[in-house]
Protein backbone atom coordinates (compact mmCIF):
# COMPACT_ATOMS: atom_id res chain seq x y z
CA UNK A 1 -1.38 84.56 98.96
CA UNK A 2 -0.62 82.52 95.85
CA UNK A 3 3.27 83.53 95.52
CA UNK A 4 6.34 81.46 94.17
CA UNK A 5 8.16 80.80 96.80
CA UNK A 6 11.70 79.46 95.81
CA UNK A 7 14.29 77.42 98.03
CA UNK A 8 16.69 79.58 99.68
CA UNK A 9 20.60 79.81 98.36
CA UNK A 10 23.41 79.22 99.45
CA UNK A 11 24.56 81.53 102.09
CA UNK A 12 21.63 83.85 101.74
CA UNK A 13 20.39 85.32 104.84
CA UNK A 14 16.64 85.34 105.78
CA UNK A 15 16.80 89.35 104.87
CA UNK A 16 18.04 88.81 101.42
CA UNK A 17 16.43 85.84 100.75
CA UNK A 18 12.63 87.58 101.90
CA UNK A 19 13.74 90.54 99.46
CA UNK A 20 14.42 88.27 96.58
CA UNK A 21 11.00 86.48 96.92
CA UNK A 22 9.15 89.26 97.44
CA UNK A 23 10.59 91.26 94.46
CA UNK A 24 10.82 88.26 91.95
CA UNK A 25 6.53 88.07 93.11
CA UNK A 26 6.33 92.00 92.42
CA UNK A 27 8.06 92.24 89.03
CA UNK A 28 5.98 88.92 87.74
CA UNK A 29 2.70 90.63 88.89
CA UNK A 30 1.99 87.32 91.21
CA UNK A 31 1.83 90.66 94.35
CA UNK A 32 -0.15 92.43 91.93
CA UNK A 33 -0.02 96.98 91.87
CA UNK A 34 -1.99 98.10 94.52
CA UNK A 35 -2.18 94.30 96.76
CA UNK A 36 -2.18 95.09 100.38
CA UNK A 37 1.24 93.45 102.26
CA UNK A 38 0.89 91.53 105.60
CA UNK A 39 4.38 91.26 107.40
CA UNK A 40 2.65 88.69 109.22
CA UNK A 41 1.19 85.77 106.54
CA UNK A 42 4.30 86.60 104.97
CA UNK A 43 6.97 85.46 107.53
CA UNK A 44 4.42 82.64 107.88
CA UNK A 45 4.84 81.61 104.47
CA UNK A 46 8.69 82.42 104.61
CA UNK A 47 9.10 80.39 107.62
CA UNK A 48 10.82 83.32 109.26
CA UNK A 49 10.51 86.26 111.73
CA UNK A 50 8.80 89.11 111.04
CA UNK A 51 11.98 91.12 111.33
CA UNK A 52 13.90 89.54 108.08
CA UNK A 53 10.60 90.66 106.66
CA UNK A 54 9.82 93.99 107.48
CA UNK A 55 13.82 94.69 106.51
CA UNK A 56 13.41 93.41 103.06
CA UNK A 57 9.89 95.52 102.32
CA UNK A 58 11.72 98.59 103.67
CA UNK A 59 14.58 97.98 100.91
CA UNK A 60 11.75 97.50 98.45
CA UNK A 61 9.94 100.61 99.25
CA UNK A 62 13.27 101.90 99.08
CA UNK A 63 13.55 100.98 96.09
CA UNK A 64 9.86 102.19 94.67
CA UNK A 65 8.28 98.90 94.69
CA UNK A 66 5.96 98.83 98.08
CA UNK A 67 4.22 101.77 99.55
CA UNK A 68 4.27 102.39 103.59
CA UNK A 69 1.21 104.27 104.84
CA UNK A 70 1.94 104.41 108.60
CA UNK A 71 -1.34 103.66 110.66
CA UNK A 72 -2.85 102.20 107.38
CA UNK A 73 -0.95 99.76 106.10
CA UNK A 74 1.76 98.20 103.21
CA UNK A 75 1.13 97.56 99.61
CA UNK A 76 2.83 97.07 96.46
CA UNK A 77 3.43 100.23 94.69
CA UNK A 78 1.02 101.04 91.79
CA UNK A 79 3.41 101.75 88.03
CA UNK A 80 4.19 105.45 87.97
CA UNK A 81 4.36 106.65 84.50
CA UNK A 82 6.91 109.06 85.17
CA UNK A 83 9.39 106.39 86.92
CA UNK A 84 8.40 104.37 83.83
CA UNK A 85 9.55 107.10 82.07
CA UNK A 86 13.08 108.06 84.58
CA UNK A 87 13.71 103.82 84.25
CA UNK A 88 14.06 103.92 80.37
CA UNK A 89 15.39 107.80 79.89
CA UNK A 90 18.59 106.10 81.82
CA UNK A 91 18.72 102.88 80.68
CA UNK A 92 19.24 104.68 77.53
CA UNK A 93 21.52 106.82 78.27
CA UNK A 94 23.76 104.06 79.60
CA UNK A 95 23.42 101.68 77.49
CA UNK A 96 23.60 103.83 74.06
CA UNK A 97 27.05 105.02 75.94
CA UNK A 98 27.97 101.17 76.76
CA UNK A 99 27.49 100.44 73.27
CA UNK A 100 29.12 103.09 71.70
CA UNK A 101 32.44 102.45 74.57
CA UNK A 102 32.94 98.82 73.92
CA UNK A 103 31.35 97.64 70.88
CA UNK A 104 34.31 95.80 69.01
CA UNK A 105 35.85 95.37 72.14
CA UNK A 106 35.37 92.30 74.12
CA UNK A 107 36.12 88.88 73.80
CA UNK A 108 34.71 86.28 71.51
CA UNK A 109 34.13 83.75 74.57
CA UNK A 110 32.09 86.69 76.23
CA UNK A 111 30.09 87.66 72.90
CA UNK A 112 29.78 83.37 72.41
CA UNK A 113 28.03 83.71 76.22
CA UNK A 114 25.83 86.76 75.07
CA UNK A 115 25.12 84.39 71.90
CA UNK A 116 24.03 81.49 73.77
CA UNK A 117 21.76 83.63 75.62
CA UNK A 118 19.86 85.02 72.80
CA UNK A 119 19.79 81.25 71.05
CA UNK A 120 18.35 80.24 74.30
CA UNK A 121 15.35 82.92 73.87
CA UNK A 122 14.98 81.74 70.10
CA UNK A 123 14.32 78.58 71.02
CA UNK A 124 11.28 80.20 73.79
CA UNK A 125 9.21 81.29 71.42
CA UNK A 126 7.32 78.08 70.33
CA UNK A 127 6.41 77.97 74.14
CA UNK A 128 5.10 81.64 74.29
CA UNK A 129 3.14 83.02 76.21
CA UNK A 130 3.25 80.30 78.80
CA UNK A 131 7.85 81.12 78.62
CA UNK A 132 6.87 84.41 79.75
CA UNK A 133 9.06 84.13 82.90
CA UNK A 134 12.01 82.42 81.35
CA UNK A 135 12.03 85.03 78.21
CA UNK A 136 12.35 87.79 80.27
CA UNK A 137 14.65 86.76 82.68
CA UNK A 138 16.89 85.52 79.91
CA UNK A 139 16.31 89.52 78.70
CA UNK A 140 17.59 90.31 81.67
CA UNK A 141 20.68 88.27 81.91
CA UNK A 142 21.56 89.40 78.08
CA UNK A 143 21.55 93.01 79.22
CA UNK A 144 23.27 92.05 82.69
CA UNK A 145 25.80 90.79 80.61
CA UNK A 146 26.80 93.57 78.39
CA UNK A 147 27.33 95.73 81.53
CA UNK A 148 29.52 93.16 83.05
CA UNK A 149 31.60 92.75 80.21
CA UNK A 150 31.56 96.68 79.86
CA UNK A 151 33.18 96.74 83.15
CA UNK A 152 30.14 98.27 84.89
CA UNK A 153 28.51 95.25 86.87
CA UNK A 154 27.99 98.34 89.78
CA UNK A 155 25.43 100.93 87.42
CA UNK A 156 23.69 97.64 86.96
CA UNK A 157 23.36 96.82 90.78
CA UNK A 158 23.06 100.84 91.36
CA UNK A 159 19.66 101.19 88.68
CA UNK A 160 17.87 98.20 89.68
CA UNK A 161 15.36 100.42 91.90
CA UNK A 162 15.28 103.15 89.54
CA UNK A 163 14.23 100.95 86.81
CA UNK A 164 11.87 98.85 88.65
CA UNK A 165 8.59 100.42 87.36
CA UNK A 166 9.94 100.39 83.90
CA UNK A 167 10.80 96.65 83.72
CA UNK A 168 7.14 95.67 85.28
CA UNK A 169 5.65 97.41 82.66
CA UNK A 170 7.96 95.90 80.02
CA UNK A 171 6.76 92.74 81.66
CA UNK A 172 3.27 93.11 82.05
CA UNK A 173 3.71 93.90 77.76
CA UNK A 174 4.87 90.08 77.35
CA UNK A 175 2.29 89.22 79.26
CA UNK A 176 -0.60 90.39 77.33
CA UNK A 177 1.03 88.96 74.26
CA UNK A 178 2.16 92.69 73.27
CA UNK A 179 6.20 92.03 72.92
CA UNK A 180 7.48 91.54 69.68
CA UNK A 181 10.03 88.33 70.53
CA UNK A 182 11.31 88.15 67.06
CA UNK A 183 12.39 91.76 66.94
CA UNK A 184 13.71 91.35 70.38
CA UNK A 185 16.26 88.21 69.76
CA UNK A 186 16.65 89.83 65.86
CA UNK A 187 18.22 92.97 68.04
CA UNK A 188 20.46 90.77 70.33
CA UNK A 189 21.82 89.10 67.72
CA UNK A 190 22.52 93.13 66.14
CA UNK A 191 24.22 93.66 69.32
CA UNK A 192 26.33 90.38 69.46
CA UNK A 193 27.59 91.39 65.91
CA UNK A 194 28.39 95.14 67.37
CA UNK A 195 30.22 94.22 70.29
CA UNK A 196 32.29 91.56 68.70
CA UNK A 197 33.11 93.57 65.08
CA UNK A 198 32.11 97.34 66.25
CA UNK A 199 30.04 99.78 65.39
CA UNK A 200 29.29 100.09 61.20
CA UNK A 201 29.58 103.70 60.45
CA UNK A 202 25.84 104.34 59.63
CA UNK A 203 24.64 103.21 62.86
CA UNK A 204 24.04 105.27 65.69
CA UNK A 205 24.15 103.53 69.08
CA UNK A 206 21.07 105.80 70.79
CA UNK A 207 19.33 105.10 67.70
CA UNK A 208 19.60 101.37 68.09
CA UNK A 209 19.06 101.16 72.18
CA UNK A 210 16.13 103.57 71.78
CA UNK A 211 14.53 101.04 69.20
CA UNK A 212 15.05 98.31 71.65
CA UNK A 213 13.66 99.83 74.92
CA UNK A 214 10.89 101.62 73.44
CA UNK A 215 7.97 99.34 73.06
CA UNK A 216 5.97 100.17 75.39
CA UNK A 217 5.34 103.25 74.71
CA UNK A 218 2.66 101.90 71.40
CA UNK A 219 0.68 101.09 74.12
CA UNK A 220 0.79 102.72 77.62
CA UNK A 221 -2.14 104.76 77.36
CA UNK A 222 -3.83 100.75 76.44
CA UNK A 223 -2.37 99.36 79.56
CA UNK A 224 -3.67 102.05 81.67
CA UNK A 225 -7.27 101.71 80.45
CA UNK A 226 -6.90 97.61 80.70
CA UNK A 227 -5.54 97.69 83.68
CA UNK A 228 -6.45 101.23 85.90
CA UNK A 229 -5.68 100.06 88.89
CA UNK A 230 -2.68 99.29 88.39
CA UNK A 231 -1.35 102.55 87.58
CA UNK A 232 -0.76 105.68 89.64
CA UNK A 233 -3.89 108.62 88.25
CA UNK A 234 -1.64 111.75 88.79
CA UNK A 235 0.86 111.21 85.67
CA UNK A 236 0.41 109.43 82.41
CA UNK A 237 2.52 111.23 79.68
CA UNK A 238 5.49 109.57 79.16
């Protein structure tokens, strides 16, 4: 089991720390759709119990990442389409209404920290593919951001799970070289402009956060015949 295996933080029990390993491993396709789970080589390699373990894989199936087959065994869950589908139908709901709610709103030392965040992915893409990880967690942050300074830091806690199958497909896009990086950090910067000066009044917010989430969908049907096993058989129309 060829995982990444960070050091622990701060104050982080075994439980939390065991669910952040294991889901940071999931999203970056090291624990690959469909790879079988052993509570056992896993505490090994955690240098825990097996109890910290099997806690953090029953948040994680709670949250649609592992499958429990009792008598046969754990794995991690296979990309459902239709989550796929559930993970961006509310991100953009949310964030079109985020947008729209606080664009010319915030603070110039928040929109400088949103800035600095999208410079920082500029500068990635020299390095690209092998900045994979760092460009999309830098994604991440920019969007954790915006619902922070939006004054909903809980919806992003609360959809984490919900978009989970979403994001590893969004993922497994850089990693086959299919994201367009340019048109992502050109639509940050779009966004740094909106939420410092407001909305212009020929631009639509769902028009602008359905532009940015929707790249994947080019080239789903291209992922699921690269890649069949990764992807649940009963649903594929998204």
């Amino acid at each position: 089991m060829d995982l990444l295996v960070p050091q622990p933080r701060p104050k982080e029990s075994n439980r939390e720390y065991a669910c952040r390993v294991l889901r940071m491993n999931i999203m970056t396709f090291r624990l690959k759709p469909g790879e079988p789970l052993s509570e056992i080589e896993i505490a090994k390699l955690f240098q825990m119990s097996r109890t910290p373990v099997h806690e953090a894989i029953t948040t994680l199936h709670n949250d649609w990442l592992i499958e429990i087959f009792p008598q046969r065994g754990t794995q991690v869950s296979r990309i459902d389409p239709a989550l796929v589908k559930e993970g961006y139908s509310t991100r953009l709901l949310l964030e079109s209404a985020l947008l729209k709610d606080v664009a010319g709103k915030i603070g110039r030392s928040q929109v400088q920290e949103l800035w600095d965040c999208m410079r920082h992915q500029e500068s990635l893409r020299p390095r690209m593919p092998d900045a994979v990880d760092e460009f999309i967690h830098l994604d991440d942050e920019f969007h954790r951001l915006m619902y922070y300074f939006g004054g909903r830091s809980h919806t992003w806690l609360a959809i984490r799970g919900l978009v989970s199958h979403y994001d590893r497909l969004r993922y497994l896009d850089a990693l086959d070289g299919d994201c367009d990086h340019d048109r992502v950090t050109r639509q940050h910067r779009e966004f740094c402009d909106y939420l410092l000066m407001g909305l212009p009044d020929n631009v639509q917010p769902e028009v602008k956060i359905s532009e940015h989430l929707t790249s994947f969908r080019g080239n789903l049907m291209d992922k699921i015949e690269r890649y069949p096993g990764y992807f649940t058989i009963d649903s594929v129309s998204v």
